[in-house]
N, C-alpha and C. Protein backbone atom coordinates (compact mmCIF):
# COMPACT_ATOMS: atom_id res chain seq x y z
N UNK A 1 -10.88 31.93 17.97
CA UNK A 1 -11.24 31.89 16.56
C UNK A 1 -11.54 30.44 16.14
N UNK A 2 -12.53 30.19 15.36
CA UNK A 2 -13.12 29.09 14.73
C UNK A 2 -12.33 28.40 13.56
N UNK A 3 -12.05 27.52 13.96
CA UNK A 3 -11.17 26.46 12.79
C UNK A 3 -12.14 26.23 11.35
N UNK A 4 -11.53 26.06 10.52
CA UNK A 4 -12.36 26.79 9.12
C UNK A 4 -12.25 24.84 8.01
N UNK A 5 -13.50 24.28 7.97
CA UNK A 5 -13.41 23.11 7.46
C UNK A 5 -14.03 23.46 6.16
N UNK A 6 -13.38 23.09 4.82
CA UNK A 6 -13.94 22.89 3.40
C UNK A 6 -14.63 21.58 2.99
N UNK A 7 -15.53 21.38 2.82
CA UNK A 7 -16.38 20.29 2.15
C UNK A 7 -16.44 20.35 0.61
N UNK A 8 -15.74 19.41 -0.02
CA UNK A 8 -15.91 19.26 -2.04
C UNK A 8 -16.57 18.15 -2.19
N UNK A 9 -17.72 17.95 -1.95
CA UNK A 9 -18.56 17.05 -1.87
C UNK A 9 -20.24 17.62 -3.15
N UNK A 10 -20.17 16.76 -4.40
CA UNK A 10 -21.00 17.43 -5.65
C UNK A 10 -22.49 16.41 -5.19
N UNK A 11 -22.58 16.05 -3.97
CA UNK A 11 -23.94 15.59 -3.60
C UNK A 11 -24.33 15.70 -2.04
N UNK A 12 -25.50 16.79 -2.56
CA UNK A 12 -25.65 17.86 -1.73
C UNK A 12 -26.59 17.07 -0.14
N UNK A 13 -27.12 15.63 0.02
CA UNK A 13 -27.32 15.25 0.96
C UNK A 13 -25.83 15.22 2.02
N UNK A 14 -24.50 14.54 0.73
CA UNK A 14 -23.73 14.51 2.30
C UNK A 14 -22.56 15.41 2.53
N UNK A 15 -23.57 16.74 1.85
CA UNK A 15 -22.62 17.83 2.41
C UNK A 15 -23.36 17.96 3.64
N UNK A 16 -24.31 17.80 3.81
CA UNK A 16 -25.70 18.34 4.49
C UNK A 16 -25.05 17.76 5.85
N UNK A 17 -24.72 16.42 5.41
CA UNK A 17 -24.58 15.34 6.83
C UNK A 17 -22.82 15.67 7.26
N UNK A 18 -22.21 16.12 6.62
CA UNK A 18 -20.55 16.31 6.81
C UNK A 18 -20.34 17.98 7.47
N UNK A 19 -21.47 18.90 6.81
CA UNK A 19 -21.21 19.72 7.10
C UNK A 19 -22.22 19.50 9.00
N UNK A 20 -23.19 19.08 9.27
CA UNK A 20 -23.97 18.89 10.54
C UNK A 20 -22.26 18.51 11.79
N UNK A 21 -21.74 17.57 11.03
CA UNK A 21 -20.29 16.84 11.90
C UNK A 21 -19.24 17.66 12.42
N UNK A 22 -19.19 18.45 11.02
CA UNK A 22 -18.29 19.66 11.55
C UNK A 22 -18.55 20.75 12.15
N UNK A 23 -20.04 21.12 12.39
CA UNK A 23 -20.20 22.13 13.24
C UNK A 23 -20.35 21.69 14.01
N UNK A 24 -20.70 20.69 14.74
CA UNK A 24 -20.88 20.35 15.69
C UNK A 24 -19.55 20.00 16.11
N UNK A 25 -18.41 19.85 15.66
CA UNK A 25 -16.91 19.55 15.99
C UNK A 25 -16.42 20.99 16.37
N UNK A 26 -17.21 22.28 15.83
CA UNK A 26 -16.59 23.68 16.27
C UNK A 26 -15.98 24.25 15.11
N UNK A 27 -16.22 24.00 14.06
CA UNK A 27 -15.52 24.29 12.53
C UNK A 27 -16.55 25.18 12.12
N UNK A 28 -16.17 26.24 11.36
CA UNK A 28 -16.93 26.99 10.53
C UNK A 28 -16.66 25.97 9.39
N UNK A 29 -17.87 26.42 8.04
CA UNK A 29 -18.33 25.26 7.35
C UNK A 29 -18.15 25.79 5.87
N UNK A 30 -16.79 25.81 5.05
CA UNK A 30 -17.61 26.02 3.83
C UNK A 30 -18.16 25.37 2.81
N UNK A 31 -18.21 25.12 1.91
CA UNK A 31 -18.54 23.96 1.11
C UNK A 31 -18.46 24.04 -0.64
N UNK A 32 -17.99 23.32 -1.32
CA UNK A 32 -17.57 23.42 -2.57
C UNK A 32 -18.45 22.24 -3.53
N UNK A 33 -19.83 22.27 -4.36
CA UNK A 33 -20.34 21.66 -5.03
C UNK A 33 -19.34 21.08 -6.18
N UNK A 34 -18.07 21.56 -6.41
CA UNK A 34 -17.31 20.97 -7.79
C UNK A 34 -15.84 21.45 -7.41
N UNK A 35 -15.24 20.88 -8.35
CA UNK A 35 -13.92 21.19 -8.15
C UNK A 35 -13.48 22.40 -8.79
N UNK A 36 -13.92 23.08 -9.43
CA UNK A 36 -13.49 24.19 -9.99
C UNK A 36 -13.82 25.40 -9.03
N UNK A 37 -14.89 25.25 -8.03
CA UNK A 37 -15.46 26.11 -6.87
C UNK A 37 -14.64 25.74 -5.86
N UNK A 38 -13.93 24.45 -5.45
CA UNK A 38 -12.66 24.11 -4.60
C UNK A 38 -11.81 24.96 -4.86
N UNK A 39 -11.00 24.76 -6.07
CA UNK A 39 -10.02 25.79 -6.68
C UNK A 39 -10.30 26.44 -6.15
N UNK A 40 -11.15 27.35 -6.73
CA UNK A 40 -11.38 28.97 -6.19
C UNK A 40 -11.34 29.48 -4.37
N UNK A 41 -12.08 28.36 -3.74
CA UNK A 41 -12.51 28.41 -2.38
C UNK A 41 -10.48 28.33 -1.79
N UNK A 42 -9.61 27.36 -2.30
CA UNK A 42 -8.62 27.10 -2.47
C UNK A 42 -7.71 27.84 -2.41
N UNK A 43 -8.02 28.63 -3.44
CA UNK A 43 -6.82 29.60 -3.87
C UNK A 43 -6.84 31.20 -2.47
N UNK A 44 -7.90 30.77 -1.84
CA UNK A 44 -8.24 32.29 -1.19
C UNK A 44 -8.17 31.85 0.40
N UNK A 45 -8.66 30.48 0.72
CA UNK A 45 -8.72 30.59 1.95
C UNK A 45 -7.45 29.24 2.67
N UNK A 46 -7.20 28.98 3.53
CA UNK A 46 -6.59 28.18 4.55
C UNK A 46 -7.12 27.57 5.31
N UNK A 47 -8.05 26.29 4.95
CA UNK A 47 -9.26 25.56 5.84
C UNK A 47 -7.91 24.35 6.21
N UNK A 48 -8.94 24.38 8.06
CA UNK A 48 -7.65 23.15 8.72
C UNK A 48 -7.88 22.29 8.67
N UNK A 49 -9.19 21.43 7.89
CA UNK A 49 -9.60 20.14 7.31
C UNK A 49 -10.03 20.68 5.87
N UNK A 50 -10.29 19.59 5.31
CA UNK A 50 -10.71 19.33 3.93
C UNK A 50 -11.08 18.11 3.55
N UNK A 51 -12.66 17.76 3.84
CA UNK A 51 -13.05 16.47 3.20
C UNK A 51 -13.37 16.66 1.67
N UNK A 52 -12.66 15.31 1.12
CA UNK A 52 -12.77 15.86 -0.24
C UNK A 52 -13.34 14.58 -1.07
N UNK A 53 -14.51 14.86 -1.89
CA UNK A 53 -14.83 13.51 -2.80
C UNK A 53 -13.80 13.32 -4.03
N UNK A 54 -13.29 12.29 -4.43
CA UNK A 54 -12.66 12.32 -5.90
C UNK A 54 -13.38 12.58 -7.30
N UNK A 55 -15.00 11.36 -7.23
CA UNK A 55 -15.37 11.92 -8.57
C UNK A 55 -16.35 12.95 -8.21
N UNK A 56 -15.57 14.08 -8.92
CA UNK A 56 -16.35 15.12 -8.80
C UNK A 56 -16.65 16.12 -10.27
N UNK A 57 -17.58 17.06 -10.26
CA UNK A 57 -17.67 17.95 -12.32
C UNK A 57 -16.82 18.71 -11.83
N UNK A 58 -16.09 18.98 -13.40
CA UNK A 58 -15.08 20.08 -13.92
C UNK A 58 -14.06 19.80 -13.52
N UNK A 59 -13.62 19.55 -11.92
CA UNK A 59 -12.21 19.11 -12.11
C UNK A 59 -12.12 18.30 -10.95
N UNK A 60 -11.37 16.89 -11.35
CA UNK A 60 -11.55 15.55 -9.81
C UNK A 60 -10.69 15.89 -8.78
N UNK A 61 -10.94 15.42 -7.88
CA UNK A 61 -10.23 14.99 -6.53
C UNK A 61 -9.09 14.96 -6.51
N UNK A 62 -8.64 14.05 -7.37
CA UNK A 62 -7.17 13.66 -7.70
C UNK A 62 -6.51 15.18 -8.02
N UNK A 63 -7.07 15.70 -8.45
CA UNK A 63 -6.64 16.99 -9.04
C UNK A 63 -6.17 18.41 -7.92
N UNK A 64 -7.55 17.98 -7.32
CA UNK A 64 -7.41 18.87 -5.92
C UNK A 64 -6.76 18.16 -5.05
N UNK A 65 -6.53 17.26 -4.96
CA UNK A 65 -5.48 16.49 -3.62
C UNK A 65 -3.90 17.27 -4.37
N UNK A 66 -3.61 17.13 -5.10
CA UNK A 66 -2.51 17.35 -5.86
C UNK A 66 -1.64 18.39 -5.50
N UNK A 67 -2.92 20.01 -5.40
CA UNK A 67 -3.21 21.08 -5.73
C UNK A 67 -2.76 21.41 -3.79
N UNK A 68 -3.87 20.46 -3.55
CA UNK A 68 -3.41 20.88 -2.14
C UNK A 68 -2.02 20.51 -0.89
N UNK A 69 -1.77 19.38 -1.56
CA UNK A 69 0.11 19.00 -1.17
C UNK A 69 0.91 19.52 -2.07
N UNK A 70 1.00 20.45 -3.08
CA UNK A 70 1.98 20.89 -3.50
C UNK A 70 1.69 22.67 -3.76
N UNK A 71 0.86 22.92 -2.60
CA UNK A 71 1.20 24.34 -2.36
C UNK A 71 0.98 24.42 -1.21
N UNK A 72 2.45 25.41 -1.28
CA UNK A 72 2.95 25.68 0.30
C UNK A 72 2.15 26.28 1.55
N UNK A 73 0.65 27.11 1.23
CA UNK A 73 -0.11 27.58 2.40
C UNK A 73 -1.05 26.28 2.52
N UNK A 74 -1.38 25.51 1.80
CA UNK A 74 -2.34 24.27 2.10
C UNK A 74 -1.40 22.73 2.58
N UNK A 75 -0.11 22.40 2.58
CA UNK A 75 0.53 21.27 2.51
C UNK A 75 0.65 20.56 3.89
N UNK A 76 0.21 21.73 5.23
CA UNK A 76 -0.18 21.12 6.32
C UNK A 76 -1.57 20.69 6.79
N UNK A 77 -2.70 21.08 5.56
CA UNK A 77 -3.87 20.59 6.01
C UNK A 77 -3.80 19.06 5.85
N UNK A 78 -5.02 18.90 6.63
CA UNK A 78 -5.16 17.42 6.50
C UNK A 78 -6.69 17.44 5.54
N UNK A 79 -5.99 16.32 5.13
CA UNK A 79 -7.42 15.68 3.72
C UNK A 79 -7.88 14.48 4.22
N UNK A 80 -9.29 14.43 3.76
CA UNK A 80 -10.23 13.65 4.25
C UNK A 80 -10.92 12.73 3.17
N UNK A 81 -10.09 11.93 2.60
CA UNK A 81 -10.74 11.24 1.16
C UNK A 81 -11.72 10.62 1.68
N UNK A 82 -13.19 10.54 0.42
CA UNK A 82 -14.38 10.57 0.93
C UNK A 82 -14.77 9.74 -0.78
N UNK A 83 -14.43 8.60 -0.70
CA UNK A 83 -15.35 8.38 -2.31
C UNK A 83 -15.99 6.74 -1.91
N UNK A 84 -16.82 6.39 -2.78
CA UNK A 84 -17.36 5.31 -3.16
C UNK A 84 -16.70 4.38 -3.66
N UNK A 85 -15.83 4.70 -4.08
CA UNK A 85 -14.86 3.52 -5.22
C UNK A 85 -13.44 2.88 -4.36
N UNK A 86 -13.62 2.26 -4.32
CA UNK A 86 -12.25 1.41 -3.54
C UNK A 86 -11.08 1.90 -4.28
N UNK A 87 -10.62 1.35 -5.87
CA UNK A 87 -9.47 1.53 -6.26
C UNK A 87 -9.33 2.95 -5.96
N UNK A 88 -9.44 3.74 -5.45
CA UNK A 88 -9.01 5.23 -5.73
C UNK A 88 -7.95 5.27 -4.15
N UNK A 89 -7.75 4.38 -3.50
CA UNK A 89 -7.38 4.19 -2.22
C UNK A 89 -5.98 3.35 -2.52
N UNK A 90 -5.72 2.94 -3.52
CA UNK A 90 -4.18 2.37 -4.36
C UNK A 90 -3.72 3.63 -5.57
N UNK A 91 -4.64 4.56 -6.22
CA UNK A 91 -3.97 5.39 -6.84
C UNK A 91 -3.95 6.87 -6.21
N UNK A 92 -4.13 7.17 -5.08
CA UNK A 92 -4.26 7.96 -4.35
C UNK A 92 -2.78 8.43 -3.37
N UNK A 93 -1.86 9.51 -3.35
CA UNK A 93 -1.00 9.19 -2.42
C UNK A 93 -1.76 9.97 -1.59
N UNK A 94 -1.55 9.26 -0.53
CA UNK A 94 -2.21 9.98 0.77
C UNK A 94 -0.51 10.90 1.99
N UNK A 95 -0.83 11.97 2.51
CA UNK A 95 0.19 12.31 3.42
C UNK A 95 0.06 11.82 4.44
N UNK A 96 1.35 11.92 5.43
CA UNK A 96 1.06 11.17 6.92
C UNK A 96 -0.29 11.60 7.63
N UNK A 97 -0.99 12.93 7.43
CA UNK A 97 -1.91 13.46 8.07
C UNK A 97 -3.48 13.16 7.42
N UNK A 98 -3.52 12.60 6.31
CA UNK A 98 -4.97 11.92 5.69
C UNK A 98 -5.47 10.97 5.80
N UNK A 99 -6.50 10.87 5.55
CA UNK A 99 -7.48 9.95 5.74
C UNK A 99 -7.99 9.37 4.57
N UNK A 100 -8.56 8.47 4.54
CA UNK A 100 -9.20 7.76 3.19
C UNK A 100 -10.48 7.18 4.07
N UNK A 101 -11.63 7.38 3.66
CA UNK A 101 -13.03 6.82 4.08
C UNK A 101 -13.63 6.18 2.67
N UNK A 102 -14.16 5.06 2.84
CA UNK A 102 -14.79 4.68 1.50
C UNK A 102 -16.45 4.90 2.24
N UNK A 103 -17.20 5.16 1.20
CA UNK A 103 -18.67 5.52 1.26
C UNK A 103 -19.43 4.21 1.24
N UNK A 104 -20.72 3.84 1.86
CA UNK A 104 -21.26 4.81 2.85
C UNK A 104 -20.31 5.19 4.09
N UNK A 105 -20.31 6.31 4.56
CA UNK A 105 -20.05 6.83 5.98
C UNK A 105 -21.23 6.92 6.91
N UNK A 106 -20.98 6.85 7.69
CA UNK A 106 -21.57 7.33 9.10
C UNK A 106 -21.30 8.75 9.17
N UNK A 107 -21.66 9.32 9.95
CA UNK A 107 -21.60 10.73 10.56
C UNK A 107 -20.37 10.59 11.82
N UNK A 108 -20.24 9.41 12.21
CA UNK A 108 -19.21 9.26 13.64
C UNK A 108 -17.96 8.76 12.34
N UNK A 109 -17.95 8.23 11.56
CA UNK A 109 -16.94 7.86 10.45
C UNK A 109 -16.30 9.46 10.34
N UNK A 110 -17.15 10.16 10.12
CA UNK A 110 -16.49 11.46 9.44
C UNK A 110 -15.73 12.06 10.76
N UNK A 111 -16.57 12.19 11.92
CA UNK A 111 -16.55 12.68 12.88
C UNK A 111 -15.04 12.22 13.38
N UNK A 112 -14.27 10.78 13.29
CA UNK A 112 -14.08 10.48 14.09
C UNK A 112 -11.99 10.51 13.25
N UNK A 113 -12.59 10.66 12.02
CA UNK A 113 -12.10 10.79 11.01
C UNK A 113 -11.21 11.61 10.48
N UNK A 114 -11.90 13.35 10.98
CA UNK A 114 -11.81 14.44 11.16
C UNK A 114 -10.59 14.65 12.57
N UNK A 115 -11.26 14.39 13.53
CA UNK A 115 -10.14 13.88 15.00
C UNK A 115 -8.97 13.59 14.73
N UNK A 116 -8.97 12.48 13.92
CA UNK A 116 -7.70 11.62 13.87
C UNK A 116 -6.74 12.40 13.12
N UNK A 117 -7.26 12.93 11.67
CA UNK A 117 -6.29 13.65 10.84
C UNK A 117 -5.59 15.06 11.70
N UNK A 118 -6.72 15.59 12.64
CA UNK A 118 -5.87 16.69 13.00
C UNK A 118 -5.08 16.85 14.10
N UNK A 119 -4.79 15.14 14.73
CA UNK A 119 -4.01 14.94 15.79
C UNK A 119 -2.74 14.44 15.11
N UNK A 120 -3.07 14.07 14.00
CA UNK A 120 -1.93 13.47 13.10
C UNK A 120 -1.00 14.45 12.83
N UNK A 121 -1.47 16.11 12.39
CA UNK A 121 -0.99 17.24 11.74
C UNK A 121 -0.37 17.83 12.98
């Protein structure tokens, strides 16, 4: 069975390029344009990564990082912080199993990124 990766990424080139990384890593791919479609994607499924952007519409990162360490079927995934903005990497708690990437990425950034968090978990 295929390991199940969520993408919350609201710009749709680097879902394009995150989601190419993870199939090619062996992950089925889903993908969440906003945080309120995270939620939802969230509330239903158990993905064993999760790259996640912070600023994102309707509801941020911060929100869904939150969401996803303090409920009990998601608190062993590993998260894949994915933003542009530096400070979000001091107000951010990260778990032993996450990652923090500041943007631009590479495709081997994500790739390599992805690896690390789920050897961590």
């Amino acid at each position: 069975m295929k390991q199940l990766a969520l993408i919350i990424e609201d710009e749709a080139p680097l879902r394009v390029i995150y989601e190419m990384v993870l199939a090619e890593l062996g992950f089925d791919v889903i993908q969440a344009v906003d945080g309120e479609e995270a939620m939802r994607v969230l509330a239903e499924q158990t993905p064993n990564v999760v790259v996640l952007d912070i600023l994102l519409p309707k509801i941020d990162g911060g929100h869904i990082l939150q969401y996803i360490q303090s409920s009990p079927h998601l608190q062993q995934t590993p998260i894949i912080v994915v933003t542009a903005h530096r400070h979000f990497e001091t107000l951010i708690t990260l778990a032993t199993h996450d990652l923090f990437l500041l943007k631009p990425v590479r495709p081997r950034d994500i790739q390599l990124a992805v690896q690390r968090a789920l050897a961590r978990s």
